[in-house]
Protein backbone atom coordinates (compact mmCIF):
# COMPACT_ATOMS: atom_id res chain seq x y z
CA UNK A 1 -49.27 -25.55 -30.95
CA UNK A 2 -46.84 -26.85 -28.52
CA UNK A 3 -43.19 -28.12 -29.97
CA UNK A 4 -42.12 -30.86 -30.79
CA UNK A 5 -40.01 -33.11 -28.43
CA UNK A 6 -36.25 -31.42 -28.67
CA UNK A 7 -33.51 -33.09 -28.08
CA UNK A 8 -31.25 -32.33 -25.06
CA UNK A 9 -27.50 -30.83 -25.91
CA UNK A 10 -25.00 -31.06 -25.76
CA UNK A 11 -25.29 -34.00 -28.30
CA UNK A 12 -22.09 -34.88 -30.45
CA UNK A 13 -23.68 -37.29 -32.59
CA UNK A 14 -26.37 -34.96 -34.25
CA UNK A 15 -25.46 -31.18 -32.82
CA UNK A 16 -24.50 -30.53 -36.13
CA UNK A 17 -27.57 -31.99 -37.92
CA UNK A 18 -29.88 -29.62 -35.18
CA UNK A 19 -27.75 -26.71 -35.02
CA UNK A 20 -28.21 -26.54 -39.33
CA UNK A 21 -32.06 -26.58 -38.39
CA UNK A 22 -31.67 -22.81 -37.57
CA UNK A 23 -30.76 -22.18 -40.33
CA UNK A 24 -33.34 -24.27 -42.32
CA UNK A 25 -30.52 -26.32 -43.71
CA UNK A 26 -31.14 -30.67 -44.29
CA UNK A 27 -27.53 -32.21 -43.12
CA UNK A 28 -26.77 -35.88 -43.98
CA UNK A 29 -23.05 -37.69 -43.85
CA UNK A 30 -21.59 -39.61 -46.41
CA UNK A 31 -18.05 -41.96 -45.52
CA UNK A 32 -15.61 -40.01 -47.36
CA UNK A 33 -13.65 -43.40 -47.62
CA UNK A 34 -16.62 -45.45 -48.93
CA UNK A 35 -18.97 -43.12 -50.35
CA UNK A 36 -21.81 -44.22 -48.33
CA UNK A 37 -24.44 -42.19 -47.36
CA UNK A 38 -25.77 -41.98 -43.84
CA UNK A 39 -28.42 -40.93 -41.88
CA UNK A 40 -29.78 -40.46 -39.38
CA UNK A 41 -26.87 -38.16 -38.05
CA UNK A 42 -24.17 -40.72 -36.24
CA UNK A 43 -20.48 -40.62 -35.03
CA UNK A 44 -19.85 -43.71 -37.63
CA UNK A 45 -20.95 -45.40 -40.53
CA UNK A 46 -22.81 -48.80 -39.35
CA UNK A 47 -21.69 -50.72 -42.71
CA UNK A 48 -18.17 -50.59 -41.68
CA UNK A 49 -17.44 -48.83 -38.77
CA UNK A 50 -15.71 -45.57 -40.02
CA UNK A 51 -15.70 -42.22 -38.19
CA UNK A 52 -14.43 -40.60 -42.03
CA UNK A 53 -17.87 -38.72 -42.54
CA UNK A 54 -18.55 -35.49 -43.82
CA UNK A 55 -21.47 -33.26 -43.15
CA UNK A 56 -23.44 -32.44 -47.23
CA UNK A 57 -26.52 -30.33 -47.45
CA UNK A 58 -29.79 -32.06 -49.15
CA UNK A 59 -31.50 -30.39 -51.42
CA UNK A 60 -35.08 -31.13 -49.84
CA UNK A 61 -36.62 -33.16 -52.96
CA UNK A 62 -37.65 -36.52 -52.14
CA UNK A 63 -40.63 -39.19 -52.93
CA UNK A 64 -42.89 -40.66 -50.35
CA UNK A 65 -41.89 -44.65 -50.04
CA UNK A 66 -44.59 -45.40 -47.29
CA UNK A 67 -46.78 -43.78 -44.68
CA UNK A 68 -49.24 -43.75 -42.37
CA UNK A 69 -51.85 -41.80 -40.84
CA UNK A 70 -52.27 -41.25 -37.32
CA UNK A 71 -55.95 -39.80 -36.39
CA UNK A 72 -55.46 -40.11 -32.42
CA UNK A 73 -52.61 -39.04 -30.25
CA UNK A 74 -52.63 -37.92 -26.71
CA UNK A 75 -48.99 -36.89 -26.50
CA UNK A 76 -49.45 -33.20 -25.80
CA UNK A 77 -47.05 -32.24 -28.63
CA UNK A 78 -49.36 -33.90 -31.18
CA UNK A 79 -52.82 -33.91 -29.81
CA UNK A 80 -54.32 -30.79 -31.60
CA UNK A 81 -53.00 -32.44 -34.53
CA UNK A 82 -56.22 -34.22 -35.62
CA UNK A 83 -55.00 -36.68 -38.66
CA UNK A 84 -51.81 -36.53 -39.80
CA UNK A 85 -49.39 -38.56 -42.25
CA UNK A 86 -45.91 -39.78 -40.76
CA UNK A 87 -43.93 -40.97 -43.67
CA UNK A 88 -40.46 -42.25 -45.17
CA UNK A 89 -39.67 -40.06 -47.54
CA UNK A 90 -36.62 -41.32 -49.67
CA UNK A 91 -34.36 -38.24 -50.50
CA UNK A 92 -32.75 -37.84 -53.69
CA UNK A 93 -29.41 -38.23 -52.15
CA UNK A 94 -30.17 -41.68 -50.83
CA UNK A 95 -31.47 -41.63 -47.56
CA UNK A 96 -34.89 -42.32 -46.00
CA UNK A 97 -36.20 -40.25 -43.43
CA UNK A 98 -39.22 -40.69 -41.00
CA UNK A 99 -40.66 -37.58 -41.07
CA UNK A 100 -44.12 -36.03 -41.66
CA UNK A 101 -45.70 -34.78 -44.74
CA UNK A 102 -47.53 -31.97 -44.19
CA UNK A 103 -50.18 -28.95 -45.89
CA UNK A 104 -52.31 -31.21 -47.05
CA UNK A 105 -56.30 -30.92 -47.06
CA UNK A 106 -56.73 -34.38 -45.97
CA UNK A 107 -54.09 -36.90 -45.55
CA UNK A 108 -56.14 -40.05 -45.84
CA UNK A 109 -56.24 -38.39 -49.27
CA UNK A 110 -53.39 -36.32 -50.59
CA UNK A 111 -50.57 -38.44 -49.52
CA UNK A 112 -49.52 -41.40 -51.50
CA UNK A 113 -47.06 -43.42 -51.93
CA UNK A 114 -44.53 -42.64 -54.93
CA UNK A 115 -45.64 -38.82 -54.24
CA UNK A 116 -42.99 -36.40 -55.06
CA UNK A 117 -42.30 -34.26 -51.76
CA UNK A 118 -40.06 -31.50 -50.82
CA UNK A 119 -38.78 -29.90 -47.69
CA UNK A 120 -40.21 -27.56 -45.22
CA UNK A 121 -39.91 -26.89 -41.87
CA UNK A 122 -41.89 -26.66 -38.33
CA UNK A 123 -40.99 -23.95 -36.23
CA UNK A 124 -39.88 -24.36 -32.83
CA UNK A 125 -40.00 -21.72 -29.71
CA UNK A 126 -36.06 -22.54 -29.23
CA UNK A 127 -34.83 -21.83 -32.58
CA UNK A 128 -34.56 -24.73 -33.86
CA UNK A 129 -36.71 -26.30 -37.05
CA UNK A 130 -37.85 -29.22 -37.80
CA UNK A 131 -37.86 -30.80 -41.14
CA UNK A 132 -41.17 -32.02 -42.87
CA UNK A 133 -41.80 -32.18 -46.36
CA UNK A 134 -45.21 -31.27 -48.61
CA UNK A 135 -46.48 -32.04 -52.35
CA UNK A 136 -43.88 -30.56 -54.91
């Protein structure tokens, strides 16, 4: 299967967030000021403007809060797909992610919303991963 679109570096805002990918690591920022949590990766938190954020680690467990499935797509990264679910998973930290939940026998089916999910990871030809989740 071909990747996934990749982003192009160097990237300030979310290098970090892609380079922890490698490594199969989930990075999200919280304002050390404020304790608010952000993502997606950013040079600032958009509730107030501060740069104070620190990279944590997620620990990958989640619960689907909506999704969709897609049963046609001609992009060439996703057209061997067949159906597949793209979802927002809400991570126990306190983010939402747009992501995709995947090993699943059918995901008209097996995905639902309120589904417990945790992290796993695509594999990409240049190293880095990127981060799906599946049925606890």
């Amino acid at each position: 299967m071909p990747d996934r679109p990749q982003p192009r570096f160097p990237e300030p805002d979310t290098q970090p967030f892609w380079e922890a990918t490698k490594e199969r690591r989930l990075l999200y920022q919280v304002d050390r000021d404020t304790g608010d949590v952000v993502f997606f990766p950013r040079r600032h938190n958009p509730k107030n403007g501060s740069s104070n954020l620190e990279w944590r680690e997620s620990k990958g467990l989640g619960t689907v809060y909506t999704f969709s499935v897609v049963r046609l797509n001609r992009h060439p990264s996703f057209a061997e797909l067949g159906p597949y679910a793209v979802a927002y998973v809400d991570l126990d930290e306190g983010f939402r992610m747009l992501t995709n939940v995947v090993n699943v026998a059918d995901p008209t089916k097996d995905v639902y919303i309120g589904q417990r999910v945790k992290l796993t990871w695509l594999e990409q030809s240049t190293g880095l991963a990127i981060p799906v989740f599946e049925p606890v």
